[in-house]
N, C-alpha and C. Protein backbone atom coordinates (compact mmCIF):
# COMPACT_ATOMS: atom_id res chain seq x y z
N UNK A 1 92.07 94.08 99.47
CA UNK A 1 92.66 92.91 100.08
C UNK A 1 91.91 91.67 99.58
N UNK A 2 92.59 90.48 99.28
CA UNK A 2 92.61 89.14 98.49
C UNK A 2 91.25 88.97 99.65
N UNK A 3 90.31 88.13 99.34
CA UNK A 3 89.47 87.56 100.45
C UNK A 3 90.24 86.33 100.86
N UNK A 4 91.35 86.00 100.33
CA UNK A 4 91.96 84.60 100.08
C UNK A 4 93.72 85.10 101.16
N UNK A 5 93.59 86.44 101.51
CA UNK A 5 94.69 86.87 102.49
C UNK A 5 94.35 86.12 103.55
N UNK A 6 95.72 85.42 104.16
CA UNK A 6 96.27 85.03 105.13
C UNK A 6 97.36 85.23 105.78
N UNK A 7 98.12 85.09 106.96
CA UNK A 7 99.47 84.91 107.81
C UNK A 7 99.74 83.64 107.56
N UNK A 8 100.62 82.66 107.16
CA UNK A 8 100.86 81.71 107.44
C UNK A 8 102.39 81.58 108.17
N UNK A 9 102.24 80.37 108.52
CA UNK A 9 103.50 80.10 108.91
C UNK A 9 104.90 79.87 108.84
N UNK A 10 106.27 80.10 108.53
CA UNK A 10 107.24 79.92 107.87
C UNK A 10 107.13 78.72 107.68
N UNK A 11 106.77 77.33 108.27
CA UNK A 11 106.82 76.03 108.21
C UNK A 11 105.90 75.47 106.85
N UNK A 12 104.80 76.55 106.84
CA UNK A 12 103.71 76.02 105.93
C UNK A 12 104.05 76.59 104.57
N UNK A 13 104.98 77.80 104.42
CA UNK A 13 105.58 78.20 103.66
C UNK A 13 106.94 77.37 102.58
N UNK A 14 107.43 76.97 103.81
CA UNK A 14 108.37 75.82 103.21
C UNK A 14 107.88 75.03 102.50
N UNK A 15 107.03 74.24 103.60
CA UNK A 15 106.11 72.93 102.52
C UNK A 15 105.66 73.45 101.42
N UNK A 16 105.12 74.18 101.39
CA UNK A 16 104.28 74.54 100.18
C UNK A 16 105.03 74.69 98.80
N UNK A 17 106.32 75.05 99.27
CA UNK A 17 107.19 75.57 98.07
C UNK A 17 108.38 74.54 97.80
N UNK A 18 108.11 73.60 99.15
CA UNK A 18 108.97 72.32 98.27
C UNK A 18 108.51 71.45 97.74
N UNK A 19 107.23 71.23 98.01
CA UNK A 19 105.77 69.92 97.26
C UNK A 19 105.92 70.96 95.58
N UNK A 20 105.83 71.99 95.47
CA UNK A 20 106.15 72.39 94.28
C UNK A 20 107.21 72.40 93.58
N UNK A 21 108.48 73.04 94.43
CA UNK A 21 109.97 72.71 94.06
C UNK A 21 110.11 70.72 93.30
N UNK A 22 109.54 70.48 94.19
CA UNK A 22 109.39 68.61 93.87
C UNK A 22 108.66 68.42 92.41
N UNK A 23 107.93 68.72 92.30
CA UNK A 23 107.26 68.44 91.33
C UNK A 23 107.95 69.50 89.96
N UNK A 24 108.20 70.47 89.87
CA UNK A 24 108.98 71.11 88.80
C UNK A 24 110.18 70.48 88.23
N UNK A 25 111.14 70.02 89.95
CA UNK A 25 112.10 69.70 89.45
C UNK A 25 111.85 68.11 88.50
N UNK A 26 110.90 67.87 89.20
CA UNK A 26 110.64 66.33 88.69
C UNK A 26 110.27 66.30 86.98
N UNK A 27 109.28 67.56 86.58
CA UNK A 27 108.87 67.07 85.84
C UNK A 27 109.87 68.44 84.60
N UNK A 28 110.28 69.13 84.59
CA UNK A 28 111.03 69.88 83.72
C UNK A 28 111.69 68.93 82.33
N UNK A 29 111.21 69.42 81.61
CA UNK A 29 112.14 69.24 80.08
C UNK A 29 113.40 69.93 79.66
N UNK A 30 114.18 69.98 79.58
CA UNK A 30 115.54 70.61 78.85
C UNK A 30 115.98 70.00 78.02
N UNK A 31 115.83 71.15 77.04
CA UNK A 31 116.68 71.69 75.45
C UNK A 31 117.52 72.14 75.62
N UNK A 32 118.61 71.94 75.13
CA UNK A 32 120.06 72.47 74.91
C UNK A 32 119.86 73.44 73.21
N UNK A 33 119.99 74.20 73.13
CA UNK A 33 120.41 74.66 71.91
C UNK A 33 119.22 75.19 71.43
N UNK A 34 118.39 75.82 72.16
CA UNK A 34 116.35 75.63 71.59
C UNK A 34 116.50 77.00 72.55
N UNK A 35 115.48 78.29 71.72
CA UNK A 35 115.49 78.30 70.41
C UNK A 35 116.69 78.72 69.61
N UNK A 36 117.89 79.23 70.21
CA UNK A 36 119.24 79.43 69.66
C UNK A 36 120.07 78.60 70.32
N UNK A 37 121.41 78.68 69.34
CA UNK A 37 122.68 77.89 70.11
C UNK A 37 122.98 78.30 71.02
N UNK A 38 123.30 77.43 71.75
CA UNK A 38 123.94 78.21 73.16
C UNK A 38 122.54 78.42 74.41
N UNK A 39 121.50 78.57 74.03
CA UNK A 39 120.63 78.23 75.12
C UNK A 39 120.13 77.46 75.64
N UNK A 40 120.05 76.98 76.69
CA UNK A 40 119.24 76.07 77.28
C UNK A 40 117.68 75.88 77.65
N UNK A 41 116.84 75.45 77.05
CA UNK A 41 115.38 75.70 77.40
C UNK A 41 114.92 75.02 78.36
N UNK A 42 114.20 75.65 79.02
CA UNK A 42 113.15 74.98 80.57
C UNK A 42 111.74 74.57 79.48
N UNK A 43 111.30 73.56 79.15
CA UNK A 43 109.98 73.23 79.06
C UNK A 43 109.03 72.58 80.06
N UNK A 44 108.42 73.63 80.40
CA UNK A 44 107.93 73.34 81.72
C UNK A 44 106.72 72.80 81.69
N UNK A 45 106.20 72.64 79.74
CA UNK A 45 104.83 71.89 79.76
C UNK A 45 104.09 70.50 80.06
N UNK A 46 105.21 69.29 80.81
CA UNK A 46 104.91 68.75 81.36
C UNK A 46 104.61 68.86 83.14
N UNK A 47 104.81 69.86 83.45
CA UNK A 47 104.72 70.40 84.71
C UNK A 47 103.22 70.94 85.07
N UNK A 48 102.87 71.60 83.46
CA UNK A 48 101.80 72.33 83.50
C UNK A 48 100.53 71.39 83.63
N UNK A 49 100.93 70.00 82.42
CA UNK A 49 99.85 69.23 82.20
C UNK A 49 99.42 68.06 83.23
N UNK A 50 100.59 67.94 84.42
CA UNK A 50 100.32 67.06 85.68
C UNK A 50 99.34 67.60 86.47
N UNK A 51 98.68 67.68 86.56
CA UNK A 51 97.62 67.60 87.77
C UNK A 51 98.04 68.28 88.88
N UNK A 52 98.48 67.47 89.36
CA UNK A 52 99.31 67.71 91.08
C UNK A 52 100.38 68.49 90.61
N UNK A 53 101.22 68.82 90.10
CA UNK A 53 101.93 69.65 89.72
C UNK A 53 101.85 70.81 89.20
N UNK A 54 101.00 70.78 88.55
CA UNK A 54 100.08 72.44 87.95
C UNK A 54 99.68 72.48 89.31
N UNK A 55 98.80 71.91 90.08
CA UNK A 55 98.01 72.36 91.73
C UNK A 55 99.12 73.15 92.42
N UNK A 56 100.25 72.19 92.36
CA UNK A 56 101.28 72.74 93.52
C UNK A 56 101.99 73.81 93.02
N UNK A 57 102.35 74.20 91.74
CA UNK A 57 102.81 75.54 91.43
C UNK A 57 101.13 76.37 91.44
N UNK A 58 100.36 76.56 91.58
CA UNK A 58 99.39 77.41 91.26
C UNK A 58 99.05 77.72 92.75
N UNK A 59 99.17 77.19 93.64
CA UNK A 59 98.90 77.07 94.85
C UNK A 59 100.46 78.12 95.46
N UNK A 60 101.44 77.84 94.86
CA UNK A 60 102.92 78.37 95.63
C UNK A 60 102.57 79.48 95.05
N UNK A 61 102.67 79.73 93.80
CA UNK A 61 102.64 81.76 93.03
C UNK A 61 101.47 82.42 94.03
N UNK A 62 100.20 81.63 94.05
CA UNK A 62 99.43 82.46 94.79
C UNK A 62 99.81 83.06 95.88
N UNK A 63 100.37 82.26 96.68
CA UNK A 63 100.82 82.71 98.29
C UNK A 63 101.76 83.64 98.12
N UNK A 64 102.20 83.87 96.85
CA UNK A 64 103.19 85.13 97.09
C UNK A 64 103.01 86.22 97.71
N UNK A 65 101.36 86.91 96.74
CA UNK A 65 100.99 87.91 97.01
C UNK A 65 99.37 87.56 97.02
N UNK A 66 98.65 87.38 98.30
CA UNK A 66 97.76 87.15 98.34
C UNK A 66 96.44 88.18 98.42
N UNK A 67 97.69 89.80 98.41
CA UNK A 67 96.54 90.87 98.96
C UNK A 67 96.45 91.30 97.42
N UNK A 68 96.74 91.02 96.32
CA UNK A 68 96.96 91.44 94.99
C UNK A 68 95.38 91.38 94.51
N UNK A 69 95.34 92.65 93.61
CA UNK A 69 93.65 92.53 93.19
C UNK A 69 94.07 92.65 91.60
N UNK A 70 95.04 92.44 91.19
CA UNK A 70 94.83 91.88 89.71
C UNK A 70 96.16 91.24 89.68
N UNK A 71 95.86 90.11 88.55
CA UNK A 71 96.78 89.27 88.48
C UNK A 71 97.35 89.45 86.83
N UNK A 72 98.61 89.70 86.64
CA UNK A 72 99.65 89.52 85.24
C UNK A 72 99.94 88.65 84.77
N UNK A 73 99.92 87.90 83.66
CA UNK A 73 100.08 86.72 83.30
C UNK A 73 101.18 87.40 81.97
N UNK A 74 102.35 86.91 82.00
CA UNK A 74 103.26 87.57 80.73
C UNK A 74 103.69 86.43 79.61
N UNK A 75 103.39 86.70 78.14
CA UNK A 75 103.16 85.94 77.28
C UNK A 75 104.26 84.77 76.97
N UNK A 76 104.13 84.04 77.18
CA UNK A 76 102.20 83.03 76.80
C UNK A 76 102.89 82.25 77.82
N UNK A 77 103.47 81.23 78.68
CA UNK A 77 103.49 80.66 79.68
C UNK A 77 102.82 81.12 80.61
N UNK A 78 103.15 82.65 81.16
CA UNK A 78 102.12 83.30 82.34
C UNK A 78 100.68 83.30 82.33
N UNK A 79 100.37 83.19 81.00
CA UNK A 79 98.48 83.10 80.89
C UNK A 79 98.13 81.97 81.57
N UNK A 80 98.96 81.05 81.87
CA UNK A 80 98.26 79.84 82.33
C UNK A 80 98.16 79.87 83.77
N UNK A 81 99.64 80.27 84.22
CA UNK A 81 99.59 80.46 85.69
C UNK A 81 98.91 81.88 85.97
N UNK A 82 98.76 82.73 85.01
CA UNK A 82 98.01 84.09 85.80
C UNK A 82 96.88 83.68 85.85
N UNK A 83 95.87 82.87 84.88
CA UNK A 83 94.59 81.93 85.17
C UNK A 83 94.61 81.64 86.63
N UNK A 84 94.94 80.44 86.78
CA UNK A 84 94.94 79.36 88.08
C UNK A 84 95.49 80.34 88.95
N UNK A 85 96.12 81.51 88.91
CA UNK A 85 96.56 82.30 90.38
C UNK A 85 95.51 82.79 90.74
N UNK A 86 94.99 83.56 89.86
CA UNK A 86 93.77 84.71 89.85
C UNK A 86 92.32 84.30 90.39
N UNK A 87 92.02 82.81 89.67
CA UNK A 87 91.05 82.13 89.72
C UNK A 87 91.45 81.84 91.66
N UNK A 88 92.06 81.36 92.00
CA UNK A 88 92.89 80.93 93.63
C UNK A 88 92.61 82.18 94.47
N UNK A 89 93.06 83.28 93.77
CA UNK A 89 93.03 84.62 94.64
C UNK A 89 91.32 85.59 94.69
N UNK A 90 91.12 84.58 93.78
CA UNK A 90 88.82 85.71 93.48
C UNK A 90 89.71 86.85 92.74
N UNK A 91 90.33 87.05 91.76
CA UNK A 91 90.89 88.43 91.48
C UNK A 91 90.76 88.41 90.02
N UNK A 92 90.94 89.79 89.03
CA UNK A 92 90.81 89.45 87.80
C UNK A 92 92.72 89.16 87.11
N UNK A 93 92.50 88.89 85.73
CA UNK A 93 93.49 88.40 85.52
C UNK A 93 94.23 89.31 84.01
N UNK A 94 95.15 89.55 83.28
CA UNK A 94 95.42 90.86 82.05
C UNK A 94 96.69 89.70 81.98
N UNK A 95 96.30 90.09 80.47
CA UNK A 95 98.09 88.88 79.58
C UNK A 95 98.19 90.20 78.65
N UNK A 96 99.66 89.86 79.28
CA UNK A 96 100.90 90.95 78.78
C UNK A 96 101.01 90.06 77.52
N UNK A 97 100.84 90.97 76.62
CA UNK A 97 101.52 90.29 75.47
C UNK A 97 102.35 90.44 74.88
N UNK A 98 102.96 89.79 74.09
CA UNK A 98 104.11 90.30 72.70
C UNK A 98 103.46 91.09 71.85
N UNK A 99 104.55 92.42 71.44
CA UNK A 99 103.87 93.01 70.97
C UNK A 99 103.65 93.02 68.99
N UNK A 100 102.32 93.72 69.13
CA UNK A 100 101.53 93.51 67.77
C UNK A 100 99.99 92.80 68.29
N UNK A 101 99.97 92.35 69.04
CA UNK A 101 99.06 91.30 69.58
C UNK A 101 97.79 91.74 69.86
N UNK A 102 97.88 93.06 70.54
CA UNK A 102 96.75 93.66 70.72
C UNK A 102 96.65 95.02 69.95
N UNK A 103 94.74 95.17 70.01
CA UNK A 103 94.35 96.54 68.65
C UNK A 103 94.74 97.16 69.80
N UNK A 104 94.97 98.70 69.33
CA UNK A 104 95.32 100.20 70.33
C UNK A 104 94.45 100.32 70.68
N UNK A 105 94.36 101.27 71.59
CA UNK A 105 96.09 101.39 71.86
C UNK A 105 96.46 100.98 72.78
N UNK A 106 97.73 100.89 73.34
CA UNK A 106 98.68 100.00 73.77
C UNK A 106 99.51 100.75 74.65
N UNK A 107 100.18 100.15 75.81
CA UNK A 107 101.09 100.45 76.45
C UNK A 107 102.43 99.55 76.13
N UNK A 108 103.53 100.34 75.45
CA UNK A 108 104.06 98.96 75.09
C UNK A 108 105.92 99.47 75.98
N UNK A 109 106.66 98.20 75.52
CA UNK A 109 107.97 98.49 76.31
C UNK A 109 109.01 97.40 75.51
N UNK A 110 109.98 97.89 74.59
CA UNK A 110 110.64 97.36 74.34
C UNK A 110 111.80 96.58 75.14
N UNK A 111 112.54 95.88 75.06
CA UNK A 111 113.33 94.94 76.22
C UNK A 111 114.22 94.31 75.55
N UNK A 112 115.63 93.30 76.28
CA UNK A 112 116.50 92.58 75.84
C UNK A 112 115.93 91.32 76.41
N UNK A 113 116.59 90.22 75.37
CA UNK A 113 116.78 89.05 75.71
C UNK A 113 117.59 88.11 75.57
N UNK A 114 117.84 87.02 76.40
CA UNK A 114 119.14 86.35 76.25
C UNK A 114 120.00 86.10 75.02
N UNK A 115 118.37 85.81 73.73
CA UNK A 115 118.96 85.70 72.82
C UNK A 115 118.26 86.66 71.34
N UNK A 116 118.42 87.81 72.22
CA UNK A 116 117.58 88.87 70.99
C UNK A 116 117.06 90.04 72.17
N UNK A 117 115.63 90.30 71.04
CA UNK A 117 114.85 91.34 71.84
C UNK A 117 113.28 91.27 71.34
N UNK A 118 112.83 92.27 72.16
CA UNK A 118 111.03 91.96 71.92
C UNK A 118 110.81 93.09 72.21
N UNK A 119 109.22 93.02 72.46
CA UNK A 119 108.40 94.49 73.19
C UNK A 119 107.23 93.35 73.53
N UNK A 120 106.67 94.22 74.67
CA UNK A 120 105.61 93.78 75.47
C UNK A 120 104.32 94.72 75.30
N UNK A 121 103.48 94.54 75.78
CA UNK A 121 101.83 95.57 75.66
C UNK A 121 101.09 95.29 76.32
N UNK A 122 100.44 96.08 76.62
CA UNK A 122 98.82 96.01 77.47
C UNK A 122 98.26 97.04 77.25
N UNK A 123 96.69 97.06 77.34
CA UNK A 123 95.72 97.60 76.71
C UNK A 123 96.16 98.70 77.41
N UNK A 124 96.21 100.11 77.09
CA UNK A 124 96.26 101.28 77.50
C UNK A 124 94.89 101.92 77.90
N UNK A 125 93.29 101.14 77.00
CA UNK A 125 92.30 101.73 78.24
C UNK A 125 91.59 100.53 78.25
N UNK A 126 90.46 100.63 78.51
CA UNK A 126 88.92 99.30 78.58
C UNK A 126 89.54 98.35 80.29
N UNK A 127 90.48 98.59 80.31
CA UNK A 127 90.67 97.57 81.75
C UNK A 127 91.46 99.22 82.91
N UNK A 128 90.67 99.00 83.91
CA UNK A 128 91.00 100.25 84.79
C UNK A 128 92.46 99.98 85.73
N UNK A 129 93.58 99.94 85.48
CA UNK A 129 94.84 99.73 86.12
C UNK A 129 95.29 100.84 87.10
N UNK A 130 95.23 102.27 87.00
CA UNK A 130 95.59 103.14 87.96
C UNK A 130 95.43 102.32 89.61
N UNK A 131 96.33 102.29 90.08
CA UNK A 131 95.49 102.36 91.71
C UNK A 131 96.11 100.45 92.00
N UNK A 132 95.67 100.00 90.85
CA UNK A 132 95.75 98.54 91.12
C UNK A 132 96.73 97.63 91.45
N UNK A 133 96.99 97.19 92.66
CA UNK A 133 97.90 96.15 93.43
C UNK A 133 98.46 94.87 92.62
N UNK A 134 99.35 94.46 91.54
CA UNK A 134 99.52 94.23 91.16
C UNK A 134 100.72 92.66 91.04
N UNK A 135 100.13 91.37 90.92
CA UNK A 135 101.09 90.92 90.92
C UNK A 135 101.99 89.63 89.70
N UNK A 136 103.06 90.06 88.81
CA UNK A 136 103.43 89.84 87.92
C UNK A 136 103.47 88.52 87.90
N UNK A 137 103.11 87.49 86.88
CA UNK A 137 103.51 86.18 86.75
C UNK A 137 104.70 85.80 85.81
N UNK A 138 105.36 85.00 85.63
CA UNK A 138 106.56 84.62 84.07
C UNK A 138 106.66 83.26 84.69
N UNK A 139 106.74 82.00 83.82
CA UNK A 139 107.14 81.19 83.76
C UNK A 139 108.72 81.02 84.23
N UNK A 140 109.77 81.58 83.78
CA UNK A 140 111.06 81.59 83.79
C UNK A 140 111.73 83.55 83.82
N UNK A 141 113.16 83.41 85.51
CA UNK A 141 113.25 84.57 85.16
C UNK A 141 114.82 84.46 84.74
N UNK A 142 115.17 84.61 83.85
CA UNK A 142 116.47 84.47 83.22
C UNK A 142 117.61 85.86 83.16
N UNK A 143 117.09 86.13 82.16
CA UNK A 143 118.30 88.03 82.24
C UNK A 143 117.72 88.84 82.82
N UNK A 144 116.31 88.80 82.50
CA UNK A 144 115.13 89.50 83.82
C UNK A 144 114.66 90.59 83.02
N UNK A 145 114.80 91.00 81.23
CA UNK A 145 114.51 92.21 80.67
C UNK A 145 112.90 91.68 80.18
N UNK A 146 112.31 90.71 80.62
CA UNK A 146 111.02 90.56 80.00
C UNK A 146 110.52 90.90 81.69
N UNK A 147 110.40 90.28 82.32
CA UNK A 147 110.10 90.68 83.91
C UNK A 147 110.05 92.25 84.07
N UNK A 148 110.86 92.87 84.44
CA UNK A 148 111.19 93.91 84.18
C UNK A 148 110.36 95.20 83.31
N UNK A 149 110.53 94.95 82.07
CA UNK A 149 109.40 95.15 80.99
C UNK A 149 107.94 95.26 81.30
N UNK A 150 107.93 94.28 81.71
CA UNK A 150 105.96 93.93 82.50
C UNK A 150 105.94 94.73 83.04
N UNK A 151 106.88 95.02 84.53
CA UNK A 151 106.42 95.99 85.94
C UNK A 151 106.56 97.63 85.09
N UNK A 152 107.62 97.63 84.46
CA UNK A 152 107.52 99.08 83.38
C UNK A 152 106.17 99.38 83.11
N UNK A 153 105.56 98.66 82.43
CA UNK A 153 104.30 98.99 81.41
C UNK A 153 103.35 98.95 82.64
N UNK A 154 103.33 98.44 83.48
CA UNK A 154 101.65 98.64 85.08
C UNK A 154 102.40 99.81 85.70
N UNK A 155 103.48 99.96 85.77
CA UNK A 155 103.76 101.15 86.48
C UNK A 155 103.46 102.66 85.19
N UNK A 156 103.74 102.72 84.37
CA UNK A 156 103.72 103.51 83.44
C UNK A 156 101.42 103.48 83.47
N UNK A 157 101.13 102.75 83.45
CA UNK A 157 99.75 102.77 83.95
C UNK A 157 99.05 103.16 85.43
N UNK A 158 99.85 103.69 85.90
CA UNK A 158 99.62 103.68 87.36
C UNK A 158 99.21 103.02 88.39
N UNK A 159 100.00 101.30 87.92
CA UNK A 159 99.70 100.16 89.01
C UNK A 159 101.04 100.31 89.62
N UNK A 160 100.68 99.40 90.74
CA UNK A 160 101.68 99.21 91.57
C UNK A 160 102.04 97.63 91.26
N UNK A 161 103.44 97.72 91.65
CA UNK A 161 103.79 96.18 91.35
C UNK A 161 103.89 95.48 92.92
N UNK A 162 103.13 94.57 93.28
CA UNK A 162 103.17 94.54 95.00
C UNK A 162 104.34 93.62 95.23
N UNK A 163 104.26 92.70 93.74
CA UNK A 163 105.46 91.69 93.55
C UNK A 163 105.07 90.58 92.47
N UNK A 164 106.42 89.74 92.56
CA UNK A 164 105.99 89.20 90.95
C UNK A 164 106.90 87.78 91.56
N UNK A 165 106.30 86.60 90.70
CA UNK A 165 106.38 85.06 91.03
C UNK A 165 106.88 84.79 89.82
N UNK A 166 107.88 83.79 89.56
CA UNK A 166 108.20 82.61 88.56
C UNK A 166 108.36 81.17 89.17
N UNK A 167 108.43 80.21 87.85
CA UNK A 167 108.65 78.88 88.43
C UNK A 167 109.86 78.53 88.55
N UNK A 168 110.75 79.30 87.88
CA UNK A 168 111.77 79.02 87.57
C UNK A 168 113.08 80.20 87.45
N UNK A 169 113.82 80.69 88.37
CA UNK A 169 114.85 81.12 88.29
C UNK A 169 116.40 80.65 87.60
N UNK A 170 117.15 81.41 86.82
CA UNK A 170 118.26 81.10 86.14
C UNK A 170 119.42 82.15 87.21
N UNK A 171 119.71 81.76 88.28
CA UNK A 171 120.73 82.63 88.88
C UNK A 171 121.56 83.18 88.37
N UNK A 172 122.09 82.04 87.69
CA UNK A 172 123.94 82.56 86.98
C UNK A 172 123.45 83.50 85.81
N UNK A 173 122.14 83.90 85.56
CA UNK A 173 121.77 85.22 84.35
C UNK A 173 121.95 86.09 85.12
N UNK A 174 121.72 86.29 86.44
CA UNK A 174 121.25 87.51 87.44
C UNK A 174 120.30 88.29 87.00
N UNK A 175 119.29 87.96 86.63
CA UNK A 175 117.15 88.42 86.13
C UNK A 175 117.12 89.17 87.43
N UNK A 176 117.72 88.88 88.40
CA UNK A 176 116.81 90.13 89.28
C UNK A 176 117.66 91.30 89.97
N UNK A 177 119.10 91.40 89.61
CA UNK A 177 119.60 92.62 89.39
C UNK A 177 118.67 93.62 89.03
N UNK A 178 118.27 93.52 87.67
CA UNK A 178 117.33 94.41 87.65
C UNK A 178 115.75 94.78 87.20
N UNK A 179 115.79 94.12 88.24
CA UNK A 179 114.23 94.19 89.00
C UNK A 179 113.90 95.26 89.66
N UNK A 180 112.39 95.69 90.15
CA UNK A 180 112.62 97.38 90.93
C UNK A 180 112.49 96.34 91.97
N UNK A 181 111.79 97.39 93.41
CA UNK A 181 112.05 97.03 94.35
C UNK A 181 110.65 95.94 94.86
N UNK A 182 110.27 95.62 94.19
CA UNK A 182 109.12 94.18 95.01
C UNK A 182 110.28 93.32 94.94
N UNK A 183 108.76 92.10 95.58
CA UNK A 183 109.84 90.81 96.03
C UNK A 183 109.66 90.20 95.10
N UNK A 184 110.43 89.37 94.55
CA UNK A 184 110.21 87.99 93.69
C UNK A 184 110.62 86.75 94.39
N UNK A 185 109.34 86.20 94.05
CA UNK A 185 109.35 84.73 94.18
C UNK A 185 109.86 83.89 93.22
N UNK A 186 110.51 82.42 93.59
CA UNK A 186 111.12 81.59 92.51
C UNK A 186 110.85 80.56 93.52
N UNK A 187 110.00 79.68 92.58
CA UNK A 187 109.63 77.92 93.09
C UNK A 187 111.05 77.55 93.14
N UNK A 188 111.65 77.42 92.01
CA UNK A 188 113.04 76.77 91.91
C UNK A 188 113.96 77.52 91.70
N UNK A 189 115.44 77.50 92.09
CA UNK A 189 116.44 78.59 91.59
C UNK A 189 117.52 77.49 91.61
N UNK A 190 118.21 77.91 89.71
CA UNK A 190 119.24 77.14 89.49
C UNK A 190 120.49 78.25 89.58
């Protein structure tokens, strides 16, 4: 258990996630057509580089799952928020990467994406995952096969996924159709 576990209140819950909702929506970039036609990009790196806005999303993901004893950061937006969650929660922190990224061996998981496909990885030994309470980070959850992917590869390690946070939900993709059964959090949902 997080030393950083609490009960809070539905009221304090709200706030918390609309001082963040506020600030995402405020500060979001959109690309039309980036990195293929037809997509729309969330650049959320002015979000990241505000101050008060990095605080208030790093502060909302945490409260997701506060009893979590390791934190997921999935490549490369999540490294930042699995940082500042982890660092928030006293917990350690593992970046899922794209794969090739890391020497073997590897736990890896191929996946779809809106506009293609990938594979993901994590170290298969040197970090002890069996057993471990687990909670996923992503910047954006869109078709949901990179999300998804992540909880594959900690479960295939024998973590548990307790639940998993983004900043940013794409509804009309439906990303969490298929999702297993934790909760996901979304600061914002379009």
């Amino acid at each position: 258990m997080s030393k950083h576990a609490a009960i809070e209140s539905d009221d304090r819950v709200a706030e918390r996630t609309a001082l963040a909702a506020e600030q995402v929506e405020r500060l979001t970039r959109w690309h039309d057509d980036f990195p293929t036609p037809g997509v729309r990009f969330a650049d959320l790196t002015p979000v990241f580089a505000d101050p008060e806005g990095f605080r208030a999303v790093i502060d909302c993901l945490a409260a997701s799952a506060p009893d979590a004893d390791l934190v997921a950061g999935i490549d490369a937006r999540g490294f930042l928020l699995g940082a500042g969650v982890a660092t928030m929660l006293g917990t350690g922190v593992v970046a899922v990467r794209k794969g090739g990224k890391l020497p073997p061996p590897v736990i890896s998981r191929e996946y779809s994406l809106e506009y293609g496909s990938a594979a993901l990885e994590i170290p298969a030994n040197g970090v002890e995952l069996a057993g471990r309470r687990v909670l996923l980070l992503d910047d954006v959850l869109a078709t949901g096969g990179t999300l998804a992917a992540a909880a594959a590869l900690f479960q295939e390690a024998g973590a548990e996924i307790i639940s998993a946070a983004v900043v940013l939900e794409l509804e009309f993709l439906n990303g969490r159709a298929i999702q297993g059964d934790y909760p996901i959090t979304s600061i914002v949902k379009l």
